[in-house]
Protein backbone atom coordinates (compact mmCIF):
# COMPACT_ATOMS: atom_id res chain seq x y z
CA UNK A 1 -23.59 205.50 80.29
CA UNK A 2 -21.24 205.25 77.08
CA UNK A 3 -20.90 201.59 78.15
CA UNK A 4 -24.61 201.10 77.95
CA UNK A 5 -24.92 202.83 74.73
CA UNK A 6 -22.41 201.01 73.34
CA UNK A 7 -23.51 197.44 73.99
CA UNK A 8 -26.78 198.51 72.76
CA UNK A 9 -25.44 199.33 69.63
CA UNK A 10 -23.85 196.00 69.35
CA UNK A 11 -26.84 194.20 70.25
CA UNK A 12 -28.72 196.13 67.16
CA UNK A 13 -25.96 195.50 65.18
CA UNK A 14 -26.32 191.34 65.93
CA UNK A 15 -30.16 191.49 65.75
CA UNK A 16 -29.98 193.06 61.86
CA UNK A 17 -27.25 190.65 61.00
CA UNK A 18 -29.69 187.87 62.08
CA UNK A 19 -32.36 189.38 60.60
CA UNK A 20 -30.22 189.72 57.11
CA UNK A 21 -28.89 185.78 57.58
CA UNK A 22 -32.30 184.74 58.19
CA UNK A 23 -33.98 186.48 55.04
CA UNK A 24 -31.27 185.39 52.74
CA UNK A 25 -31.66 182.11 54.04
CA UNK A 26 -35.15 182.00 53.71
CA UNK A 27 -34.59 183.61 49.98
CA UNK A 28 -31.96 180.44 49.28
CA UNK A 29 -34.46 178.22 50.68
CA UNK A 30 -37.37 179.63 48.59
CA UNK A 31 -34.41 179.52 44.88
CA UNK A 32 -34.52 176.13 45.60
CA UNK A 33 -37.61 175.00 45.92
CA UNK A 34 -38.33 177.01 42.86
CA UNK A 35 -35.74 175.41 41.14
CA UNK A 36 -36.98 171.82 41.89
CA UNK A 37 -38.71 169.90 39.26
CA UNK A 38 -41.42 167.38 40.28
CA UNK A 39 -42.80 165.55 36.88
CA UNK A 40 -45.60 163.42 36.27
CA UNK A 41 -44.44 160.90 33.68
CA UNK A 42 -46.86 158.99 31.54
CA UNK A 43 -45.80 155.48 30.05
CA UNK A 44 -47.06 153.27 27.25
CA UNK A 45 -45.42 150.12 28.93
CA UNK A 46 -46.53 148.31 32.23
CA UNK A 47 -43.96 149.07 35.09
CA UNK A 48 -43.07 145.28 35.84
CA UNK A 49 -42.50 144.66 32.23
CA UNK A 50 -38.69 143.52 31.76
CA UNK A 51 -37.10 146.24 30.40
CA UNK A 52 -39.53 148.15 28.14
CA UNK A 53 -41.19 148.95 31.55
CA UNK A 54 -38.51 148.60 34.21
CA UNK A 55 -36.16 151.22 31.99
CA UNK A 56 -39.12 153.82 32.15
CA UNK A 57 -39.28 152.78 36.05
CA UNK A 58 -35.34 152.80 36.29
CA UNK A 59 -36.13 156.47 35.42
CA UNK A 60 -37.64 157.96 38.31
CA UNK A 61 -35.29 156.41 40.61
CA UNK A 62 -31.84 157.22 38.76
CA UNK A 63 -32.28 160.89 38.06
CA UNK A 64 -33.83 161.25 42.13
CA UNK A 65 -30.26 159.74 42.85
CA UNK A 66 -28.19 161.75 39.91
CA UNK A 67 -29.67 165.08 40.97
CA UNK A 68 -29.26 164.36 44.50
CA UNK A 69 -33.46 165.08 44.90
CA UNK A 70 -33.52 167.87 43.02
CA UNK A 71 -35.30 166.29 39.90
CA UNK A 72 -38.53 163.85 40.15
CA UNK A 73 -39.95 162.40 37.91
CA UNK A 74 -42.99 159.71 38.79
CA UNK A 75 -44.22 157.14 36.64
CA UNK A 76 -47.46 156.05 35.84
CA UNK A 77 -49.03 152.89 34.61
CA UNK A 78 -50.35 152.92 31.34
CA UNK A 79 -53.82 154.61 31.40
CA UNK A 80 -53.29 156.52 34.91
CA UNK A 81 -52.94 159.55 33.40
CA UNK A 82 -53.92 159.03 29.56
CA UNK A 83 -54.31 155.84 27.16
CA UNK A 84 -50.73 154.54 26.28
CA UNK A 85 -50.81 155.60 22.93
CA UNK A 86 -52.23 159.04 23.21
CA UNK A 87 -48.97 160.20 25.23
CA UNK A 88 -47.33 161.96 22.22
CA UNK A 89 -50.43 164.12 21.98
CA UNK A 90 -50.46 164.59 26.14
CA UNK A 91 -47.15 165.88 26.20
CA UNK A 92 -47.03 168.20 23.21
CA UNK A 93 -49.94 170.06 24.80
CA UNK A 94 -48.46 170.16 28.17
CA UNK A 95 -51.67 168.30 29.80
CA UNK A 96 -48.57 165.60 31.08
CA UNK A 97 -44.98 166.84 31.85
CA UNK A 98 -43.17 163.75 30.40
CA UNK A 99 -43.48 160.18 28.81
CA UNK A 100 -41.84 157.11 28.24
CA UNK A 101 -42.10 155.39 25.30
CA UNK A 102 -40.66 154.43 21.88
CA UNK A 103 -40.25 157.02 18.67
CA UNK A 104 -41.47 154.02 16.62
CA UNK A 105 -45.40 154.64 18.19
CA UNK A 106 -46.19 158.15 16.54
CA UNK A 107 -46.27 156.57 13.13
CA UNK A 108 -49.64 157.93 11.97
CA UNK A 109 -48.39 161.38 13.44
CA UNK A 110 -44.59 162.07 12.14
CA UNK A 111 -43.36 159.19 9.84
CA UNK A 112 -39.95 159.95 10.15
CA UNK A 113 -39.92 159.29 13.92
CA UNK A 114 -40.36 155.70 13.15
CA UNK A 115 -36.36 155.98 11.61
CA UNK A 116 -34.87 156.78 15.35
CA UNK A 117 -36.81 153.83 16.56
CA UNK A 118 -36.14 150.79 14.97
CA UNK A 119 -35.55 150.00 10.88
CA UNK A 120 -36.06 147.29 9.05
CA UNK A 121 -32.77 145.16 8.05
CA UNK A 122 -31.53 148.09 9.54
CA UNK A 123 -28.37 148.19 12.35
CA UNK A 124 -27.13 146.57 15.48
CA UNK A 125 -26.56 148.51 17.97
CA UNK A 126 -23.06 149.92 18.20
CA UNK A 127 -24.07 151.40 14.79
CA UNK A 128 -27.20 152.56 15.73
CA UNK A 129 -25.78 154.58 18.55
CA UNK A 130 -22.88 155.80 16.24
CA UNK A 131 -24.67 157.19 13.92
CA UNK A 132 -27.33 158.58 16.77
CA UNK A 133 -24.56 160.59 18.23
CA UNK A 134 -22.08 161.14 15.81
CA UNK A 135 -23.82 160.91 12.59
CA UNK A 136 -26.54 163.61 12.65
CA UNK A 137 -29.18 161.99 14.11
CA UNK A 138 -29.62 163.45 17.01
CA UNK A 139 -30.16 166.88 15.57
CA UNK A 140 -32.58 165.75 13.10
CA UNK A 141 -34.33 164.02 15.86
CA UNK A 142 -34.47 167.27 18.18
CA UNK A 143 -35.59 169.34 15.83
CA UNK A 144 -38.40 166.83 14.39
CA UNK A 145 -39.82 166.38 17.62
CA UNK A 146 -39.49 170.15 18.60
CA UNK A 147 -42.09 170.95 15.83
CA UNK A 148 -43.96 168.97 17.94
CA UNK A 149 -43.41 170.96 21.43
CA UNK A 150 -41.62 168.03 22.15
CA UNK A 151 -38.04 167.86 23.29
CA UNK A 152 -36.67 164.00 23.84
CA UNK A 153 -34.12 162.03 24.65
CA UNK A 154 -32.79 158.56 24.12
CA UNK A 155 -33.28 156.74 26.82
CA UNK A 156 -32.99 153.23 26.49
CA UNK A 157 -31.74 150.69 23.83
CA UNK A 158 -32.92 147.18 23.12
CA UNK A 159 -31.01 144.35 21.76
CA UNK A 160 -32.78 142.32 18.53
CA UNK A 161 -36.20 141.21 18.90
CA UNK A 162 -37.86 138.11 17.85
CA UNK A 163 -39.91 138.57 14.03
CA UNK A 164 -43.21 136.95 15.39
CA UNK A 165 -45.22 133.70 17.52
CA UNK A 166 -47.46 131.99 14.41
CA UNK A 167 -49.75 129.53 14.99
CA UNK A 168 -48.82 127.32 12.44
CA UNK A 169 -45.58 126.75 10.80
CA UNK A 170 -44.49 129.50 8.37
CA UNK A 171 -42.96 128.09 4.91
CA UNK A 172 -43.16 130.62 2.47
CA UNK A 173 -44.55 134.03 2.00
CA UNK A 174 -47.94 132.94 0.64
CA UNK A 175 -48.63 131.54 4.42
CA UNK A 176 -48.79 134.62 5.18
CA UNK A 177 -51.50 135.95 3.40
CA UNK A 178 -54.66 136.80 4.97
CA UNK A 179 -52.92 136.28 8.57
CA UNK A 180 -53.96 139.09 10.93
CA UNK A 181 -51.32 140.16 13.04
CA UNK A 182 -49.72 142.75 15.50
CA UNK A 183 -46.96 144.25 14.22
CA UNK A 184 -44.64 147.23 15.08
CA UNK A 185 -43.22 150.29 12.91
CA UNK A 186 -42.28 150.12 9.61
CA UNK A 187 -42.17 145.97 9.80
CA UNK A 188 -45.91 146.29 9.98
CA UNK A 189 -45.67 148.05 6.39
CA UNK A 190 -43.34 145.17 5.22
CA UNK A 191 -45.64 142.78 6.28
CA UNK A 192 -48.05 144.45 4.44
CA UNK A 193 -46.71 143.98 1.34
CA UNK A 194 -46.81 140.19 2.17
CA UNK A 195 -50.55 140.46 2.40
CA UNK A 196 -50.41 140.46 6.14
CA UNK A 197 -53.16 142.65 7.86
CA UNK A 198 -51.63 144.52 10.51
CA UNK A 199 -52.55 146.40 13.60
CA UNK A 200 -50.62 148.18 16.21
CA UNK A 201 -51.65 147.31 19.77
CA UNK A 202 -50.45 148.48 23.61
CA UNK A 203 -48.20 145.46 24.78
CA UNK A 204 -51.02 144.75 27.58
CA UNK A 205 -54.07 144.24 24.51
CA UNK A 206 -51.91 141.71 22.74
CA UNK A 207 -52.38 138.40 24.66
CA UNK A 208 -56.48 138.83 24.98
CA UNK A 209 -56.28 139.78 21.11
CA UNK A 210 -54.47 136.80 20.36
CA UNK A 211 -56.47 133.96 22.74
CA UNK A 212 -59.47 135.57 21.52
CA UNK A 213 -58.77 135.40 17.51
CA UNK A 214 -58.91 138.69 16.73
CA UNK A 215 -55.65 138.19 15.61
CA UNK A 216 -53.89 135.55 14.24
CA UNK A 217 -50.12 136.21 15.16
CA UNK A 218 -47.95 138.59 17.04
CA UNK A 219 -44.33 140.19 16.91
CA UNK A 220 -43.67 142.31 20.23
CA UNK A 221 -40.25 142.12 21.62
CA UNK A 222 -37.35 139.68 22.62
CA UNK A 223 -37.57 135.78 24.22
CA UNK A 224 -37.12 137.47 28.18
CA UNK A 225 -40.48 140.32 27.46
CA UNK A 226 -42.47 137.94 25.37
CA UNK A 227 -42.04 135.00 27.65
CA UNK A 228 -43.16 137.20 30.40
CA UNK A 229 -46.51 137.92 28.46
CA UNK A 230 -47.28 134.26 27.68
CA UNK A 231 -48.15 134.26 24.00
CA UNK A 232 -46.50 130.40 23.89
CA UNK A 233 -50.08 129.73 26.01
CA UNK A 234 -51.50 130.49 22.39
CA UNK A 235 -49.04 130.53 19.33
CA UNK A 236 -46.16 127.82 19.47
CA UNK A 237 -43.95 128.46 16.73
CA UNK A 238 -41.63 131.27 17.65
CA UNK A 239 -39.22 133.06 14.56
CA UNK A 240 -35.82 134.80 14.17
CA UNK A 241 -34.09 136.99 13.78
CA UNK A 242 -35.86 140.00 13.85
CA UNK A 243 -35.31 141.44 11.20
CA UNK A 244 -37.73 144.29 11.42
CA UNK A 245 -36.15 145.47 14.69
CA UNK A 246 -32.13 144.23 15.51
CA UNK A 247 -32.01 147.34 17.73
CA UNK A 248 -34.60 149.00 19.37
CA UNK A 249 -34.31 152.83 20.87
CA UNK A 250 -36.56 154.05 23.78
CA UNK A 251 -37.47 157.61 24.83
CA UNK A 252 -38.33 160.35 27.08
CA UNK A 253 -40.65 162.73 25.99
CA UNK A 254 -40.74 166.22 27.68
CA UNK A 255 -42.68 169.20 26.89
CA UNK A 256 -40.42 171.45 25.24
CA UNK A 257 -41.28 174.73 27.88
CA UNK A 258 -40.49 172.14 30.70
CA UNK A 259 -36.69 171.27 29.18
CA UNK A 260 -36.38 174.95 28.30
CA UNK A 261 -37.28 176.26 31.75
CA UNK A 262 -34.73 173.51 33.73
CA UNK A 263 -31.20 174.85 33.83
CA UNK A 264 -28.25 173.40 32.30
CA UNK A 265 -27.28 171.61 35.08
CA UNK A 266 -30.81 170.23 34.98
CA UNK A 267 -30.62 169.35 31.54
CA UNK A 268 -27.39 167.81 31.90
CA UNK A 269 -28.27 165.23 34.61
CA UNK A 270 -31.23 164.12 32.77
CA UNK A 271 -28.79 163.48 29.82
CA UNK A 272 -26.37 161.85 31.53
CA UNK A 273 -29.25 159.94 33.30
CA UNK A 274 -30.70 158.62 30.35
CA UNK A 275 -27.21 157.57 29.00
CA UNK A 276 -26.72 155.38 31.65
CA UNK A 277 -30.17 154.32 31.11
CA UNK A 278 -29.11 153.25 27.38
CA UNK A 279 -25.91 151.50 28.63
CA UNK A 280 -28.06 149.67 31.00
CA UNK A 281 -30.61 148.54 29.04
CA UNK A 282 -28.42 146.76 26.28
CA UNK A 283 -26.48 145.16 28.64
CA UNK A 284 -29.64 143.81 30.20
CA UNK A 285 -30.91 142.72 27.39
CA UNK A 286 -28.07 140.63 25.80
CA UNK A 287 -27.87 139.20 29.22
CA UNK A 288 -31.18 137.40 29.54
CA UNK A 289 -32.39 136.13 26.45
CA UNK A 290 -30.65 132.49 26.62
CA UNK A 291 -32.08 131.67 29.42
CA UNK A 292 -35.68 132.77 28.38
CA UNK A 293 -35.25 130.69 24.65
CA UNK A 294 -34.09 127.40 27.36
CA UNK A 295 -37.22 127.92 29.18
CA UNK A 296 -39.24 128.10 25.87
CA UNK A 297 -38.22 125.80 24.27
CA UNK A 298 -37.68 123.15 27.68
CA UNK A 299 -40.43 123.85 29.28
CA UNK A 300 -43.04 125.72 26.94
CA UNK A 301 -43.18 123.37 24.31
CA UNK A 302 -42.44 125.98 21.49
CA UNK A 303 -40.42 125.48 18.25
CA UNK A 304 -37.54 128.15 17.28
CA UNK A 305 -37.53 128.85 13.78
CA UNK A 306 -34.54 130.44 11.51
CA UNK A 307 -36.57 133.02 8.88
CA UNK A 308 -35.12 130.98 5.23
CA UNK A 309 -32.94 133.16 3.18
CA UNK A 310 -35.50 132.88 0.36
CA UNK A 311 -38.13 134.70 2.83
CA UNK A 312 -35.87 137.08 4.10
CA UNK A 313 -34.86 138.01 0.37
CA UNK A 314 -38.69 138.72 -0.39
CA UNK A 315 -38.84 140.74 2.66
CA UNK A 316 -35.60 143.00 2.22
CA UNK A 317 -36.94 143.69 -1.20
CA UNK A 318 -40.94 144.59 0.17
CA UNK A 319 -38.68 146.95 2.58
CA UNK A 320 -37.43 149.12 -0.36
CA UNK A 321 -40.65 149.43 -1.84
CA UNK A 322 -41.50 150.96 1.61
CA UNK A 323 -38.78 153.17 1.87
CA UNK A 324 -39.85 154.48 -1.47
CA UNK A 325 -43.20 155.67 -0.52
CA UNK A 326 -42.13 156.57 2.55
CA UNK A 327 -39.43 159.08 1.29
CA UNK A 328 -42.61 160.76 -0.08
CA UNK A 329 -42.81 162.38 3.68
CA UNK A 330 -39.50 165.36 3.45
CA UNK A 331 -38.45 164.12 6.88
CA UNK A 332 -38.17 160.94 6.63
CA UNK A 333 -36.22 160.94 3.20
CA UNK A 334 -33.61 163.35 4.78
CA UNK A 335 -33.53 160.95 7.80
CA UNK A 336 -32.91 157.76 5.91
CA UNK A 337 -30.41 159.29 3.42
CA UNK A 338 -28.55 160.66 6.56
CA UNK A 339 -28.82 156.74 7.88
CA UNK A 340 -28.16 155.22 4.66
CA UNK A 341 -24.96 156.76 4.10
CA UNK A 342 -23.70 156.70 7.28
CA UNK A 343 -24.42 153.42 7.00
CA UNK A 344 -22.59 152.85 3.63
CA UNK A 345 -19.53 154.74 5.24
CA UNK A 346 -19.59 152.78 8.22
CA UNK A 347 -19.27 149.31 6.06
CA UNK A 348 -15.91 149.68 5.36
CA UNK A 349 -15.10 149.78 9.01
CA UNK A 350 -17.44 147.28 9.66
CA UNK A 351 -16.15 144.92 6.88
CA UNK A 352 -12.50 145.07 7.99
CA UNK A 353 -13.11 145.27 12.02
CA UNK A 354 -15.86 142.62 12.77
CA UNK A 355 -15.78 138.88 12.27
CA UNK A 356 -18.06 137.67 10.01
């Protein structure tokens, strides 16, 4: 009888410890689901479109690898889940969780944005980055686009882009009066001051715009992206360097409550992610353009041009009558007198370290 009791006891005793092992693994189960994020990530950039698209796609499949699952984030097309440039708008409000895109687009909305995007006669790259990360910028870039409910990160970084595809052969500034063109950021102000009408259009309007007339010339990116989009079909005479843009950052937009509810770990993967991302994309993008300016200029019939120094003189000097009435918006004149003498500091390395 006491043996009878007693196994009966331990077979209680193994049903409540199954019972407990089950429920706490059905709690640890449930924590992690919870924990998972699953994103819906608007873009302004076609997906197959080297780089500015293909680092938004690179996205969604390094931080599913990095976080081992944990952390999706899909992308969408331009226009799948709002117009390509109404994203900054989209996220803020929290109607999409994420985009990809570029700082320099929100112009109209926060000028000083345009600063951590790309600047006129402004650095290469290494410098860029330096003073990004160890110069202020990223704090004044945080808390600009926090205003916003915005929190972003760098997330790509593009090497110097072409200045424009004309028509007709550019030999002094007055050619350029009265052209109509699509232009980017603060270049399109510069250009403005050359008597250039400008307009800023999604990468996939530009080609119908310029085959059409509506516009009469186009900047958009480096020799690999624009070859891609065929505006040598149209415009034949193809100019360097860009000066409006020798380095070009990329972002990803997040609602602020979404960042703030990940954890750290989260947070940190998504970083780390989008560092990679940044590494990537430079690399990829010094890497292809000789063979793109070969095919252009072998095979496309299209004639590189070198900007004169005359031209380039005129245009550095419109540029600091922007910067003037620019520096009427707060933010932007604490951004570019953070950039400015970084920049000024960062000469005398420069000077000394680099060949000429």
């Amino acid at each position: 009888m006491l043996n009878r009791i007693a196994r009966t006891r331990t077979a209680l005793k193994g049903v409540a410890v199954g019972l407990v092992g089950a429920l706490a693994l059905g709690l640890a189960t449930d924590a992690e689901a919870a924990d998972r994020v699953r994103w819906k990530m608007a873009s302004t950039y076609g997906g197959k479109l080297t780089q500015l698209g293909t680092l938004g796609k690179r996205i969604e499949d390094r931080i599913e690898a990095v976080s081992d699952g944990n952390i999706q984030i899909k992308f969408f097309e331009p226009g799948a889940l709002v117009p390509a440039l109404e994203v900054f708008d989209a996220v803020s409000s929290g109607s999409i969780d994420a985009g990809w895109s570029t700082p320099g687009y929100w112009a109209g909305k926060v000028p000083a944005l345009q600063l951590f995007a790309a600047v006129p006669f402004g650095p290469s790259a290494g410098e860029y980055m330096a003073w990004y990360y160890f110069g202020g910028g990223q704090q004044m870039f945080e808390e600009i686009y926090h205003q916003h409910n915005i929190h972003s990160v760098q997330c790509g970084l593009l090497a110097p882009e072409a200045s424009g595809w004309f028509r007709k052969e550019i030999n002094s500034v007055e050619d350029l009066k009265g052209l109509k063109m699509r232009f980017f950021g603060l270049g399109a102000k510069v250009m403005e001051k050359m008597g250039v009408s400008t307009q800023l259009l999604a990468g996939g309007d530009i080609f119908p715009a310029l085959e059409l007339g509506t516009i009469d010339a186009t900047e958009f990116s480096m020799p690999a992206i624009d070859l891609n989009l065929g505006f040598y079909q149209v415009a034949k005479h193809y100019y360097f360097p860009g000066w409006h843009q020798q380095s070009t950052f990329f972002d990803l937009m997040m609602n602020k409550d979404n960042w703030d509810a990940l954890s750290e770990t989260q947070q940190a993967q998504i970083e780390t992610m989008c560092g990679d991302n940044v590494r990537y994309g430079l690399a990829e993008g010094e890497a292809i353009q000789f063979s793109a300016l070969k095919v252009l200029q072998e095979e496309k019939g299209v004639t590189i041009h070198r900007w004169p120094p005359e031209i380039l003189e005129q245009l550095h000097a419109a540029w600091e009558e922007v910067v003037a009435e620019q520096s009427q918006d707060p933010d932007f004149k604490r951004v570019w007198e953070s950039l400015s003498a970084f920049r000024a500091d960062y000469k005398i390395w420069g000077d000394l370290g680099y060949l000429d």
